[in-house]
Protein backbone atom coordinates (compact mmCIF):
# COMPACT_ATOMS: atom_id res chain seq x y z
CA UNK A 1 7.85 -8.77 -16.93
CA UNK A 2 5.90 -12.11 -17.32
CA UNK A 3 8.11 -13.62 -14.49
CA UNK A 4 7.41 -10.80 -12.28
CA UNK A 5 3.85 -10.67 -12.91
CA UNK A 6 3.26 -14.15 -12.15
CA UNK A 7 4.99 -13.86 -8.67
CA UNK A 8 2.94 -11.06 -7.82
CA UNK A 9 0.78 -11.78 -4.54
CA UNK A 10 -0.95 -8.21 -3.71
CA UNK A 11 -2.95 -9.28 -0.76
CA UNK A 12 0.55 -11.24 1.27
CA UNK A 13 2.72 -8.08 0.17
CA UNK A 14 0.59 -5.48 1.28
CA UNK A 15 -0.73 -7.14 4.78
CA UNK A 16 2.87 -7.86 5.18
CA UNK A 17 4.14 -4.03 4.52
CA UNK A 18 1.16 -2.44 6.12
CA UNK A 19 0.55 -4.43 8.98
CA UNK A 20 -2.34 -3.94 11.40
CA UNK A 21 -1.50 -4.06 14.78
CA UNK A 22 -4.61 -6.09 15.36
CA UNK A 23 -6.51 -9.06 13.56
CA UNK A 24 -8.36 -12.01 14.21
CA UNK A 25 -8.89 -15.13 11.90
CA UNK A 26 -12.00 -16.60 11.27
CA UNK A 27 -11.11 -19.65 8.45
CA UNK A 28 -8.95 -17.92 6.45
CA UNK A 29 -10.48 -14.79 6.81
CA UNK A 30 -8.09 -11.99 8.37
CA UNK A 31 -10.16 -9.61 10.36
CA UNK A 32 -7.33 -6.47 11.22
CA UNK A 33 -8.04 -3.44 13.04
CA UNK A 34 -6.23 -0.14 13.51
CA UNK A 35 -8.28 2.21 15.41
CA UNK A 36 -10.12 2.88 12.16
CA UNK A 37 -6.69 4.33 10.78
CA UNK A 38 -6.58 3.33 6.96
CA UNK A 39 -8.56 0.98 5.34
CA UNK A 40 -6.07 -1.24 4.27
CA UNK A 41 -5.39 -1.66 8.36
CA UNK A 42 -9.52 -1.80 8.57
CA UNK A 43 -10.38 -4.19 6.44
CA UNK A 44 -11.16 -8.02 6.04
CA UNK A 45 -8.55 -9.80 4.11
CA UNK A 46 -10.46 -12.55 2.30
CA UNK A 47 -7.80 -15.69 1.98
CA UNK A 48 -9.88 -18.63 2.32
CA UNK A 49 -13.32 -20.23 3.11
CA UNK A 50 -14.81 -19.76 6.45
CA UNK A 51 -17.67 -21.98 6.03
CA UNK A 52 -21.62 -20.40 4.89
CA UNK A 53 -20.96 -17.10 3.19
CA UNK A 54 -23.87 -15.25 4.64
CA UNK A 55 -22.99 -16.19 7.84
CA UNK A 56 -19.74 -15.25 7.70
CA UNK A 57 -20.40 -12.13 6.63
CA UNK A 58 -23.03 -11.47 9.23
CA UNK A 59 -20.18 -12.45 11.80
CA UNK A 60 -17.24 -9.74 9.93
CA UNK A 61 -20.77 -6.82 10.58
CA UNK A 62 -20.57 -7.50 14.41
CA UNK A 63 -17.09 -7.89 14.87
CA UNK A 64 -16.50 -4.57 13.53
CA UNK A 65 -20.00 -2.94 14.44
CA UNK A 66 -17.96 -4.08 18.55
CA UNK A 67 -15.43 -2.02 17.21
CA UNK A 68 -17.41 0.90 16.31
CA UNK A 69 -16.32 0.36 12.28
CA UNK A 70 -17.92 -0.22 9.32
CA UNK A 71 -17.45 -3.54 7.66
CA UNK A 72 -14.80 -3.26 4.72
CA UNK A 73 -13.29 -5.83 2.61
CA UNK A 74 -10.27 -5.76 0.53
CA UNK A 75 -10.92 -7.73 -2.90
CA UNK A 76 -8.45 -9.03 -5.42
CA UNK A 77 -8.74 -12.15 -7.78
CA UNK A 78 -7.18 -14.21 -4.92
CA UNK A 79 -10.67 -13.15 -2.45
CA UNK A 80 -12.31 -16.50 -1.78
CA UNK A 81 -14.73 -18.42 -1.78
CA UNK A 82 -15.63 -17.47 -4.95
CA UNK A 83 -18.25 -15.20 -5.86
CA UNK A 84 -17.62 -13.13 -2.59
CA UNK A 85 -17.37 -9.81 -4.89
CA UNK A 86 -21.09 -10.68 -5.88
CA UNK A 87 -22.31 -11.88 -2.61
CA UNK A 88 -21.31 -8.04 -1.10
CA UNK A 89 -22.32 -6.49 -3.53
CA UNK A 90 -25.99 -7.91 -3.36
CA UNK A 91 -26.20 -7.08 0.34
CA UNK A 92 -25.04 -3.36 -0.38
CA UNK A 93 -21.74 -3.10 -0.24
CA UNK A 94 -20.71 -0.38 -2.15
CA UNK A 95 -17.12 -0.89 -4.46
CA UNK A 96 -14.64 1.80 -3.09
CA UNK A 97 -11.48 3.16 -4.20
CA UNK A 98 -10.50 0.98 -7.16
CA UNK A 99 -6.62 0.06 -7.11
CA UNK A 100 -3.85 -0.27 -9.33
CA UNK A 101 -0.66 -2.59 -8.51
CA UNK A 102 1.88 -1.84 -10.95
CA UNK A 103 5.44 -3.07 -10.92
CA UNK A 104 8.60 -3.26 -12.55
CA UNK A 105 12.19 -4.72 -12.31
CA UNK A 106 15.04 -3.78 -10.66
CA UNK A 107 18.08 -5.63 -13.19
CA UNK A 108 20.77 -3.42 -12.98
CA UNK A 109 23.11 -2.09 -10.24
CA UNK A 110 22.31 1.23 -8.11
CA UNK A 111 21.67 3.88 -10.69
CA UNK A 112 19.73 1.80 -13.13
CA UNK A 113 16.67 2.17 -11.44
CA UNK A 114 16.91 5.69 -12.09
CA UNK A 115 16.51 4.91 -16.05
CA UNK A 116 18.65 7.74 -16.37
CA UNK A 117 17.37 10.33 -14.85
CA UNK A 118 20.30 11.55 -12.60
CA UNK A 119 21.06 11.28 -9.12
CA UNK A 120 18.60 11.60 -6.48
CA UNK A 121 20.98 14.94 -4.59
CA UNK A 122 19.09 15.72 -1.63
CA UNK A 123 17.43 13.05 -1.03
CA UNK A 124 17.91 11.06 2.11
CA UNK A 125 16.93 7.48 3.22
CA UNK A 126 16.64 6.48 6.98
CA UNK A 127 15.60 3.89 8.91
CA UNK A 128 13.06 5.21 10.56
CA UNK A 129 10.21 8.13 10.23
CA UNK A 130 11.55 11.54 11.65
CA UNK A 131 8.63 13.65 12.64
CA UNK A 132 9.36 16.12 9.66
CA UNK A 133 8.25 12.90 7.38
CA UNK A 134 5.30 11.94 9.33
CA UNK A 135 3.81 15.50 9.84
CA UNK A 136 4.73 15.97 5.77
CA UNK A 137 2.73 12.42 5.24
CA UNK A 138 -0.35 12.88 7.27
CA UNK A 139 -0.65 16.32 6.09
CA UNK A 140 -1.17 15.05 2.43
CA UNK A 141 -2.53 11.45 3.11
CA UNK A 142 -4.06 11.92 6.81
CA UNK A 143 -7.70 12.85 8.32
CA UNK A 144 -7.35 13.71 11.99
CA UNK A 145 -4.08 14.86 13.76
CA UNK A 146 -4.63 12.42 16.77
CA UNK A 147 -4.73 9.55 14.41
CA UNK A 148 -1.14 10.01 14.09
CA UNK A 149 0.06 8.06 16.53
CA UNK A 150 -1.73 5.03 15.13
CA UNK A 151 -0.28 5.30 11.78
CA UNK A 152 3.04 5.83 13.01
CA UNK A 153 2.66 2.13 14.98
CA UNK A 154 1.32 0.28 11.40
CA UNK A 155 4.56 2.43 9.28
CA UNK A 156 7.29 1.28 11.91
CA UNK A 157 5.32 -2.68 12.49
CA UNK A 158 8.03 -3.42 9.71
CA UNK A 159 11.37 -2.46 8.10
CA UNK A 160 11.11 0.10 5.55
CA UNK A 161 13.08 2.96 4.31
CA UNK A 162 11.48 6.53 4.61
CA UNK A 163 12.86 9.03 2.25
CA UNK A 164 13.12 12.69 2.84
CA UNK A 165 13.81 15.32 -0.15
CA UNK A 166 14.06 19.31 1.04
CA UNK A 167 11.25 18.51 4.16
CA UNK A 168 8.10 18.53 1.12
CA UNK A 169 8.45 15.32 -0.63
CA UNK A 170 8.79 11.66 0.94
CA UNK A 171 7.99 8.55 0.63
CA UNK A 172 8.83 4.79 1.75
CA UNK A 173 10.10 1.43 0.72
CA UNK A 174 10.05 -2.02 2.72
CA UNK A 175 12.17 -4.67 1.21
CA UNK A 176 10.72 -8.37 0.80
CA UNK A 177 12.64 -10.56 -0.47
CA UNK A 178 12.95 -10.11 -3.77
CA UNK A 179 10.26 -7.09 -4.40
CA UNK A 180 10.37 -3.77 -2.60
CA UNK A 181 7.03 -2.28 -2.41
CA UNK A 182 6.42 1.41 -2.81
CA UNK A 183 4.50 2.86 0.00
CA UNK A 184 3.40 6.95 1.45
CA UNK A 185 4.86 8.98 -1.73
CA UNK A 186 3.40 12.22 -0.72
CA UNK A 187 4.53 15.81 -1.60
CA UNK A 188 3.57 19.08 -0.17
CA UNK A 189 1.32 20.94 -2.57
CA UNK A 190 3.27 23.77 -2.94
CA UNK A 191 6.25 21.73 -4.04
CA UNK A 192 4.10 19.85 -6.76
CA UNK A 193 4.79 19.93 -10.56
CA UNK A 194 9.03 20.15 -9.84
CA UNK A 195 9.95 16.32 -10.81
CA UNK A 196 10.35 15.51 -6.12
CA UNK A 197 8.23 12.89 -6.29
CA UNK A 198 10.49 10.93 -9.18
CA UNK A 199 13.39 12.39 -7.25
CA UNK A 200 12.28 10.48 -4.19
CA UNK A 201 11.17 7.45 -6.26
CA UNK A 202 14.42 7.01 -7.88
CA UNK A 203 16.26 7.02 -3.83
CA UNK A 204 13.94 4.06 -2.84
CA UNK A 205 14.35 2.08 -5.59
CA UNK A 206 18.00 2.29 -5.54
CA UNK A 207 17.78 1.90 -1.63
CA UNK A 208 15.88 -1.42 -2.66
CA UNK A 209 18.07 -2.68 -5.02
CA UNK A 210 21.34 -2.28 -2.96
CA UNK A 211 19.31 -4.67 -0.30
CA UNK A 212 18.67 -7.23 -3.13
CA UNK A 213 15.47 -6.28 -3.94
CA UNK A 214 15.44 -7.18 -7.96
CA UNK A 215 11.38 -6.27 -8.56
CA UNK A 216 9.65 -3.09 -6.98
CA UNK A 217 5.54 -2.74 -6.93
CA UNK A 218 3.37 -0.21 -5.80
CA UNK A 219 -0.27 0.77 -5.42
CA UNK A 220 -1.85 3.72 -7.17
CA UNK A 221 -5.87 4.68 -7.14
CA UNK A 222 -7.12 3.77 -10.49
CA UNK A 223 -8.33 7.29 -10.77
CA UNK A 224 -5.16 9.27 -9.66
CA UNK A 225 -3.75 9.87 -13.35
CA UNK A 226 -1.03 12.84 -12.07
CA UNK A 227 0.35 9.62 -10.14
CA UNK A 228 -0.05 7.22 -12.88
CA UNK A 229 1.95 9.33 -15.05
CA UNK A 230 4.43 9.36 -12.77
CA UNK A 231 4.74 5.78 -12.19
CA UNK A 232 4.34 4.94 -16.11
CA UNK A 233 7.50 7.37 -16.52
CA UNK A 234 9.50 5.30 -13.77
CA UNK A 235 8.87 2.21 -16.08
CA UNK A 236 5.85 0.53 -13.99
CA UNK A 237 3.40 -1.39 -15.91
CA UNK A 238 0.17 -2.65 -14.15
CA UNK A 239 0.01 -6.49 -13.05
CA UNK A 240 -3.11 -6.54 -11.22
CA UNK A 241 -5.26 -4.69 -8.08
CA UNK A 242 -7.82 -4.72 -5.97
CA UNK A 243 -10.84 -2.59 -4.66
CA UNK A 244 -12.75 -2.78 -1.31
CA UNK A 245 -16.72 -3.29 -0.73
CA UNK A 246 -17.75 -1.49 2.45
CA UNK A 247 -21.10 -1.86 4.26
């Protein structure tokens, strides 16, 4: 897991499987924009060295103050320049939502990924999100019904996989390159506790592997143990995160 670990680039994986639909670049910093629709669409994405920190920063408030949005970064160890963590942190950016990646390989053919657990019956991978998966999504992972729409464009901005088991547990895959990240596992609350969510888990990896993805990864809330179990069971380990500072 070494090898896998090393490859690991959070912040080029996730922009690329949850793209914004807008961003601007100020010298290496990626400004994106969704309509305020997830943070991880919201949020600065901290690559490289714009020039005076403080200024910088005072330029990310009005961009997104124009935009009616508070100012959010996403940090990871990558973030630079360095010391940017501290930097927001003294002007009162609070740390939010604390993130696990975790990942794992994929070494075997379709099947293997399942580490035995049977196969997926029921479940079914498409192309594309019906409207059963996105109501099913937003109702467990949305705010507002007319944000919909929005989330729906930054989903379908790339190829992915959205996996659909008995209309109340789904979830999504994109394949890059090599990895296949793990994206939208949500289950109706009603159908909780019944083993879906590895159900669905098991499709997309499998989906993933027979596309030549040979390492999957996925993001998990440092807090959200239920999930962590979950993942843990699948045979992810954790390789690294992030967390944002909003103003």
């Amino acid at each position: 897991m070494n090898g896998a670990n090393a490859d690991l680039n959070v912040d080029d994986l996730v922009a690329a499987a949850w793209p914004a639909p807008y961003s601007q670049n100020i010298g290496g910093w990626v400004l994106r924009h969704a309509a305020g629709v997830t943070k991880r669409a919201n949020s600065v994405l901290p690559a490289g060295d714009p020039g005076p920190l403080d200024t910088s920063i005072d330029q990310v408030e009005r961009f997104y103050a124009g935009l009616g949005q508070p100012a959010v970064f996403s940090v990871t160890g990558r973030a630079r320049p360095a010391g940017l963590d501290e930097r927001l942190a003294a002007r009162g950016y609070a740390r939010v939502d604390p993130t696990l990646a975790m990942i794992r390989e994929l070494d075997g053919p379709p099947g293997v990924a399942r580490d035995g657990a049977g196969a997926p019956d029921g479940v079914v991978v498409g192309g594309e999100p019906s409207r059963e998966w996105l109501d099913l999504w937003w109702s467990v992972d949305g705010r507002y019904p007319e944000q919909l729409p929005m989330a729906e464009k930054i989903l379908t901005g790339v190829s992915a996989g959205y996996a659909m088991l008995d209309g109340v547990a789904a979830g999504r895959a994109v394949p890059q390159g090599e990895w296949l990240g793990i994206y939208a596992m949500a289950v109706a609350p009603e159908a909780r506790r019944r083993g879906l969510a590895r159900r669905v888990l098991a499709a997309l990896l499998d989906w993933g592997h027979a596309r030549g993805c040979r390492r999957a990864y996925l993001l998990v809330v440092e807090g959200n143990t239920a999930a962590r179990a979950l993942y843990d069971g699948a045979g992810f380990t954790v390789a690294g995160g992030y967390h944002y500072r909003v103003k």
